[in-house]
Protein backbone atom coordinates (compact mmCIF):
# COMPACT_ATOMS: atom_id res chain seq x y z
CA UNK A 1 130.09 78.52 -106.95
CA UNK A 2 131.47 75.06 -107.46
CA UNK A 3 134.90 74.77 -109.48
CA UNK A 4 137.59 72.76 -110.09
CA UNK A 5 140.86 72.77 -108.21
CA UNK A 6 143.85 72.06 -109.55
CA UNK A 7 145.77 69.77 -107.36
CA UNK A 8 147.27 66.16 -107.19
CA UNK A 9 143.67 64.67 -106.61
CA UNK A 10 141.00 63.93 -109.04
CA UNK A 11 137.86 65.82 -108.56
CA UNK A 12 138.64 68.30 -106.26
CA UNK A 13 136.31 70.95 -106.16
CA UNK A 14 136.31 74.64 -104.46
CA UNK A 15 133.38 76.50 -103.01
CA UNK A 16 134.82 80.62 -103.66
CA UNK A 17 132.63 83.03 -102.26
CA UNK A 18 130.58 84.78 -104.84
CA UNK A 19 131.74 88.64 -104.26
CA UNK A 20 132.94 90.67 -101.58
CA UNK A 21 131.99 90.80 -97.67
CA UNK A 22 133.43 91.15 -94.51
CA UNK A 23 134.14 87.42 -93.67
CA UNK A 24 135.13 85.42 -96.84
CA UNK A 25 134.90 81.74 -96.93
CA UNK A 26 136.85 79.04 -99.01
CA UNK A 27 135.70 75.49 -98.91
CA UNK A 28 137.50 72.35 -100.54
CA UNK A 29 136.02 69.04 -101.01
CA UNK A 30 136.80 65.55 -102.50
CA UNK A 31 133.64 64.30 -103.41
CA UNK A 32 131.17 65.05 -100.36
CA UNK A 33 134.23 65.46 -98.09
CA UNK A 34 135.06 68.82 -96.85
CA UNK A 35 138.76 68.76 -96.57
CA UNK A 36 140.29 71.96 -96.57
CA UNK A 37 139.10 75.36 -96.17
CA UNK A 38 140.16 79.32 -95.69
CA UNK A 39 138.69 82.08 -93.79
CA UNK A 40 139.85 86.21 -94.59
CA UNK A 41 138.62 89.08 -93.11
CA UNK A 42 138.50 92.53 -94.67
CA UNK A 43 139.57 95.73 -93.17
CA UNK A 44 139.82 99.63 -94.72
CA UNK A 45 143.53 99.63 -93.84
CA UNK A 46 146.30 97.38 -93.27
CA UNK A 47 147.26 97.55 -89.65
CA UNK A 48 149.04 94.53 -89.24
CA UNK A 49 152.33 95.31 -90.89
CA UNK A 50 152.69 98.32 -92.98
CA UNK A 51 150.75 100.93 -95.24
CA UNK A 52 149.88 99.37 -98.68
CA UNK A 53 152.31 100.72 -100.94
CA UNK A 54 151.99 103.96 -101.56
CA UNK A 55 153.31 103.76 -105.23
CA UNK A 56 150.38 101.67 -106.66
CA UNK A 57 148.24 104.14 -108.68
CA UNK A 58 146.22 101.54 -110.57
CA UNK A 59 142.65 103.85 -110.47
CA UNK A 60 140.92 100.28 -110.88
CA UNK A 61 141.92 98.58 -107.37
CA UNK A 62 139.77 98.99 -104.18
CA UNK A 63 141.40 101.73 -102.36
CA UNK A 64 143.20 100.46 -99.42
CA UNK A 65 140.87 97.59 -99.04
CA UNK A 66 142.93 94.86 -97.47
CA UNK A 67 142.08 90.85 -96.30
CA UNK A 68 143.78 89.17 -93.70
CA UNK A 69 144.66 85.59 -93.95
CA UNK A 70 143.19 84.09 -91.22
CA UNK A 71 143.49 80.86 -91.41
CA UNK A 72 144.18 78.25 -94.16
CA UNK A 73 143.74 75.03 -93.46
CA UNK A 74 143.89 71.02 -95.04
CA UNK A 75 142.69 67.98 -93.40
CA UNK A 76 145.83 65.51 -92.32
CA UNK A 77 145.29 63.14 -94.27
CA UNK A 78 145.29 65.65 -97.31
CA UNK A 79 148.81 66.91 -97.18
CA UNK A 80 151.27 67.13 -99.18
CA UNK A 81 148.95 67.04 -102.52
CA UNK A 82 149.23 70.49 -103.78
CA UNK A 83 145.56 70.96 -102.36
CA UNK A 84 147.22 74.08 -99.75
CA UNK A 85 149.22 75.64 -102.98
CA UNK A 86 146.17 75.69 -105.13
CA UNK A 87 143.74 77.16 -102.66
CA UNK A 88 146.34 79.85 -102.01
CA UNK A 89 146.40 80.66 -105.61
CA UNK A 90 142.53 80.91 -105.93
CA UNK A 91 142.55 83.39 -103.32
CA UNK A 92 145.24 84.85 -104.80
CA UNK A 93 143.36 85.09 -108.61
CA UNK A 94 140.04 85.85 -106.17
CA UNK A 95 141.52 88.87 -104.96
CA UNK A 96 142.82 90.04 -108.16
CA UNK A 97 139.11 89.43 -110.20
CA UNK A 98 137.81 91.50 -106.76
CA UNK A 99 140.62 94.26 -106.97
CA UNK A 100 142.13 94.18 -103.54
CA UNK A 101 145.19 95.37 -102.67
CA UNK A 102 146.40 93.38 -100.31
CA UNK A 103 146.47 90.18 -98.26
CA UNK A 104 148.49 89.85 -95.10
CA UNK A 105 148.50 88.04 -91.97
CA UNK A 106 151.01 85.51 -89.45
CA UNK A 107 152.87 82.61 -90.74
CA UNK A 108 151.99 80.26 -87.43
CA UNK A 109 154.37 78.47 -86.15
CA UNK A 110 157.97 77.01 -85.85
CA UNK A 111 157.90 75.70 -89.23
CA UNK A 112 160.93 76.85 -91.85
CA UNK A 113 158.78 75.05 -94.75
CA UNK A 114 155.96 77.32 -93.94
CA UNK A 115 157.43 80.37 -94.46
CA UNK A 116 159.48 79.24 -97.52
CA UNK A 117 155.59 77.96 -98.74
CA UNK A 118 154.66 82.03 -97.94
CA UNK A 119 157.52 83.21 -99.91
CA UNK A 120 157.06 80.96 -102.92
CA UNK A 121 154.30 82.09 -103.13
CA UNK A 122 155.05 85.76 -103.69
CA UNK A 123 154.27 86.64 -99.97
CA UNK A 124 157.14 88.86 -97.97
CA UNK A 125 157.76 87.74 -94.74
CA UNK A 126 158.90 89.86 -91.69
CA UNK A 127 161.08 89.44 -89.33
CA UNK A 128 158.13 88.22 -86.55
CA UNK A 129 156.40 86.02 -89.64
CA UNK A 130 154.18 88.62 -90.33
CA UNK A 131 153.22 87.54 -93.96
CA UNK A 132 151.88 90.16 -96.94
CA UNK A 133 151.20 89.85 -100.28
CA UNK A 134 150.80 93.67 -102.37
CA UNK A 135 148.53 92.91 -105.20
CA UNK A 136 149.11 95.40 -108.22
């Protein structure tokens, strides 16, 4: 499914998986250009940091289905036009519509900017750059 992201550039679109699986895919693309993209992976619990808070008792989530982060990614020459921010948020509003309950995963590298991108974006950071993001 093709739609529109919101970003600096005209015409971006986004390629959002259609449902749930074990490997979901995110593709961006100017025109015919693929230049960004996002891969998750789903597990039944959230061993990378810490349980999924415990205190969430909305019946209508996914219980303790979590996706890691695994990568999120924009071509060079793409940077630095709000095309990482809004693919974060549609995976953000993709895991809401699919009623998961969390997203987690490593802020890579030495970067402060990174991890103040993670945070501003409602992510909590660890002390190692673990990153997670409790959905409720």
């Amino acid at each position: 499914m093709m739609n529109r992201l919101r970003c600096d550039l005209p015409d971006v679109t986004l390629n959002r998986p259609k449902g749930l699986s074990p490997h979901l895919f995110f593709q961006v693309f100017y025109g015919a250009n693929a230049i960004a993209y996002a891969r998750l992976s789903s597990r039944t619990k959230n061993q990378h940091r810490r349980a999924v808070n415990p205190q969430t008792t909305d019946i209508d989530r996914a219980p303790s289905v979590s996706y890691c982060l695994r990568n999120i990614e924009v071509s060079q020459n793409y940077r630095n036009r709000g095309i990482g921010s809004a693919l974060l948020e549609e995976i953000i509003h993709f895991c809401v519509d699919e009623r998961i309950s969390t997203i987690y995963g490593e802020a890579k590298g030495e970067i402060q900017a990174l991890r103040h991108w993670y945070e501003d974006n409602g992510f909590e950071l660890d002390s190692i750059d673990n990153i997670q993001l409790s959905i409720s």
